[in-house]
N, C-alpha and C. Protein backbone atom coordinates (compact mmCIF):
# COMPACT_ATOMS: atom_id res chain seq x y z
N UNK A 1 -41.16 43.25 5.53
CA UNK A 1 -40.21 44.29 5.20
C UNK A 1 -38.77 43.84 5.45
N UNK A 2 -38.50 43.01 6.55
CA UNK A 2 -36.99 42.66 7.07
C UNK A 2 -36.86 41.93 5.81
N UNK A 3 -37.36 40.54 5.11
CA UNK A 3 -37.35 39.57 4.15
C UNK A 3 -36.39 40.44 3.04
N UNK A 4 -37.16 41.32 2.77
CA UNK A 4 -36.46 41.84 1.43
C UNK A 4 -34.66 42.09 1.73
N UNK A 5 -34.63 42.98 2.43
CA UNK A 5 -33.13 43.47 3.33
C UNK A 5 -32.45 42.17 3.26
N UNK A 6 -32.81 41.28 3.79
CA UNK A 6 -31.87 39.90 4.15
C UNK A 6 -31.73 39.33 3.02
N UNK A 7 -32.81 39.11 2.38
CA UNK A 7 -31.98 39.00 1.12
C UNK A 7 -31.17 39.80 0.08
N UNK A 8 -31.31 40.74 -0.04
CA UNK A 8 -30.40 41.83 -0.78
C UNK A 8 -28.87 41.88 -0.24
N UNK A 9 -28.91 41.21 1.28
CA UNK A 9 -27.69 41.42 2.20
C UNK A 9 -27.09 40.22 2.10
N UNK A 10 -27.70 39.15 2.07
CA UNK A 10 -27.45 37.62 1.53
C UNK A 10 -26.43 37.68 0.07
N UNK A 11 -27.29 38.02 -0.62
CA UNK A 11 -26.85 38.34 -2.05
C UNK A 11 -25.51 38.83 -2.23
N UNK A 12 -25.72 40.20 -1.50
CA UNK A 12 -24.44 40.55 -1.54
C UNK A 12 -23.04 40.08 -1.20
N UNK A 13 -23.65 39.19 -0.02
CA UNK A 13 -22.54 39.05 0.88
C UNK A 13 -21.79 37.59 -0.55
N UNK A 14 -22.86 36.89 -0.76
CA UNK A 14 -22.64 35.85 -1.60
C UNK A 14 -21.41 36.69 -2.73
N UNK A 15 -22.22 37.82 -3.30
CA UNK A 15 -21.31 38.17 -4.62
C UNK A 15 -20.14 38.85 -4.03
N UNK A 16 -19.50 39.11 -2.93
CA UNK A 16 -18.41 39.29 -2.68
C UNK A 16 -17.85 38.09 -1.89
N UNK A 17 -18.30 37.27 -1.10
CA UNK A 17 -16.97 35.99 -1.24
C UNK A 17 -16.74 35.17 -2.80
N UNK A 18 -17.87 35.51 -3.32
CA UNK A 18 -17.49 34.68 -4.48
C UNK A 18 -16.20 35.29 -5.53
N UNK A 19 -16.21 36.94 -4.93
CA UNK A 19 -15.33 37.82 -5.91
C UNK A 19 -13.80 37.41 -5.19
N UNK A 20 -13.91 36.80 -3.63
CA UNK A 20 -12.30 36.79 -3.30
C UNK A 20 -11.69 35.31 -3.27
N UNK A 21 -12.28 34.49 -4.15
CA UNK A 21 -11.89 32.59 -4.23
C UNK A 21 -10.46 32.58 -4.37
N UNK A 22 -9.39 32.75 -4.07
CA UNK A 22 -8.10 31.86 -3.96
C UNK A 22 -8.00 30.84 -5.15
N UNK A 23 -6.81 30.55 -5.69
CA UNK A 23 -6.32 29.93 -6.22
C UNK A 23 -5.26 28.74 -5.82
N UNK A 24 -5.06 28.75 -4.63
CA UNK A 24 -5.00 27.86 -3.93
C UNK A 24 -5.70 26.57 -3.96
N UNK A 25 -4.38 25.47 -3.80
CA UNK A 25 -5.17 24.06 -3.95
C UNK A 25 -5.27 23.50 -2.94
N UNK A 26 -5.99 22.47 -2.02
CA UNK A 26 -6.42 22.03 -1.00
C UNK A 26 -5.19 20.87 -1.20
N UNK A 27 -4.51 20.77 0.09
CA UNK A 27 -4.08 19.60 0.42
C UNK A 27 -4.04 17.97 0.22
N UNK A 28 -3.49 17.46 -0.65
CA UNK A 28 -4.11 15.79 -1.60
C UNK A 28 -4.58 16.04 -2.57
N UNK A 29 -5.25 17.58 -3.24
CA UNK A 29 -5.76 17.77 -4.54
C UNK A 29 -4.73 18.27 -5.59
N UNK A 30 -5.27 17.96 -6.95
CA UNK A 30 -4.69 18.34 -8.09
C UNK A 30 -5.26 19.16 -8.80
N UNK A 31 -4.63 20.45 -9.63
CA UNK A 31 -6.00 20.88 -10.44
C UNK A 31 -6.75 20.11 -11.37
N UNK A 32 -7.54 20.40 -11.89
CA UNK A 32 -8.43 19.11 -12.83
C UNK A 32 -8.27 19.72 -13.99
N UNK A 33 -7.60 18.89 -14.93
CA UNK A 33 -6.99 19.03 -16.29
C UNK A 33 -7.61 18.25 -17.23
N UNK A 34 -8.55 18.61 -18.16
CA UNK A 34 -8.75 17.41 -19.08
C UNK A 34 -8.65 17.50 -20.51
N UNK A 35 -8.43 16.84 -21.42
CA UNK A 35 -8.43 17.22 -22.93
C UNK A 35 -9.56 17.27 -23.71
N UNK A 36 -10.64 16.62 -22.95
CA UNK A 36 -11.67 16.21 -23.52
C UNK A 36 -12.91 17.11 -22.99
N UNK A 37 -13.91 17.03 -23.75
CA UNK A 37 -15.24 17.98 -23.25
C UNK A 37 -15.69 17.50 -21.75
N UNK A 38 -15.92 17.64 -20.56
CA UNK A 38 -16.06 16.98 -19.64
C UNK A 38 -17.13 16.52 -19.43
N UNK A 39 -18.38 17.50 -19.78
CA UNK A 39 -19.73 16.58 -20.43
C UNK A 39 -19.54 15.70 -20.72
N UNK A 40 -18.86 15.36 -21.79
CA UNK A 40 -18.98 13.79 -22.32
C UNK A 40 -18.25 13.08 -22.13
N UNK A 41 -17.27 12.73 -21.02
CA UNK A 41 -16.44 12.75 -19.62
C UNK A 41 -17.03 12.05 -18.92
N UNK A 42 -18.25 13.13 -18.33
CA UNK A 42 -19.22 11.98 -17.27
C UNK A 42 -19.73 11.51 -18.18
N UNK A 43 -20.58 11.68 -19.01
CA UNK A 43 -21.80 11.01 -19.81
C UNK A 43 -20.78 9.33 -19.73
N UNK A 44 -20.02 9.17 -20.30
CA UNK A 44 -19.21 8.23 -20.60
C UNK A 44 -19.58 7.45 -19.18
N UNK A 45 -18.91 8.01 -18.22
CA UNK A 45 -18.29 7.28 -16.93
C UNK A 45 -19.84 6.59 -16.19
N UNK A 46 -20.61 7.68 -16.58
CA UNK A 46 -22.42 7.00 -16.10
C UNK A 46 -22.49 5.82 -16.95
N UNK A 47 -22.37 6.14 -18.21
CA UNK A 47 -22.64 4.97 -18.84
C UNK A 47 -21.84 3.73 -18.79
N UNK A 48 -20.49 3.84 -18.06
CA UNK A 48 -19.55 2.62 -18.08
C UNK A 48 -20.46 2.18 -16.89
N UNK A 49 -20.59 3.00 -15.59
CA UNK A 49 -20.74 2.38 -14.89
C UNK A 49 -22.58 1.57 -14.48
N UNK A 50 -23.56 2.28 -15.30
CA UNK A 50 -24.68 1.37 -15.27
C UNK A 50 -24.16 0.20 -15.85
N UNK A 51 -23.56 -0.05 -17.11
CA UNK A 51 -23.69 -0.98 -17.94
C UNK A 51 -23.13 -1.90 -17.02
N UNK A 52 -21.93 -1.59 -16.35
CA UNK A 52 -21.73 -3.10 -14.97
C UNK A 52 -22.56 -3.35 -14.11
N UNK A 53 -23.14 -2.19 -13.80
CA UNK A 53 -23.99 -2.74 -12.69
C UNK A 53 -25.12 -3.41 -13.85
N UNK A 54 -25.56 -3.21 -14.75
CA UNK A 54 -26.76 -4.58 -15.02
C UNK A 54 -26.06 -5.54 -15.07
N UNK A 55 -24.87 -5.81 -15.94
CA UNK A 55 -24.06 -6.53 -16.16
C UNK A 55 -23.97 -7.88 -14.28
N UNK A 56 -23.40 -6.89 -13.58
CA UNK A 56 -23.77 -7.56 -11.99
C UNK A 56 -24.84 -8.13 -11.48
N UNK A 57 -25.93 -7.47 -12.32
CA UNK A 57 -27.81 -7.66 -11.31
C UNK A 57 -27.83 -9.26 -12.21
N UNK A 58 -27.80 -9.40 -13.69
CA UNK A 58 -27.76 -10.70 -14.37
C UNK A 58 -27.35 -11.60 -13.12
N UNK A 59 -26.04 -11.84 -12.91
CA UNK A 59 -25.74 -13.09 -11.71
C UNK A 59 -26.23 -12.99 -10.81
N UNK A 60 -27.10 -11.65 -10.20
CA UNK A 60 -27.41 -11.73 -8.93
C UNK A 60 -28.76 -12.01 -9.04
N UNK A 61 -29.35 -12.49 -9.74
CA UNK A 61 -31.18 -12.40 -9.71
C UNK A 61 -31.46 -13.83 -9.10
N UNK A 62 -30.21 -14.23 -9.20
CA UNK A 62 -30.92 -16.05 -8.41
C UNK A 62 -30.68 -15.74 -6.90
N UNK A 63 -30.25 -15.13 -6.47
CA UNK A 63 -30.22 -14.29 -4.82
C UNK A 63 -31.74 -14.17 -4.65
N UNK A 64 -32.91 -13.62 -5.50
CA UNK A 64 -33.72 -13.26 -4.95
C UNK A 64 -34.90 -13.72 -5.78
C-alpha cells in the first residue's frame, strides 16, 4: 500500500522541479547552438571517431 503513495509522491515531486529549471548557465558553459540536425551531429562524430580508432588498431596489432 505505502509503494503506490511513494510513487505518486516521487512523480510529483519530479513534475514540479522539472516545471521550475532556470535558464541560467553554469559557470565555463555556453548555450549549445547548432545549425545542423544534431542527430546527425553525433552520428557523424561516432563515425569520425571509430574510423581512427581502427585506423590506430592497424599499427597496433604487431603489439600483440
Amino acid at each position: 500500500m505505502i509503494f503506490p503513495l511513494l510513487h505518486w509522491l516521487s512523480s510529483a515531486l519530479c513534475t514540479i522541479q522539472s516545471g521550475t529549471e532556470s535558464n541560467q548557465l553554469l559557470r565555463g558553459t555556453s548555450q549549445l547552438t547548432l545549425e545542423e540536425d544534431i542527430a546527425s551531429y553525433l552520428v557523424s562524430g561516432v563515425d569520425r571517431f571509430f574510423l581512427s580508432q581502427l585506423d590506430r588498431s592497424v599499427s597496433k596489432r604487431e603489439e600483440y
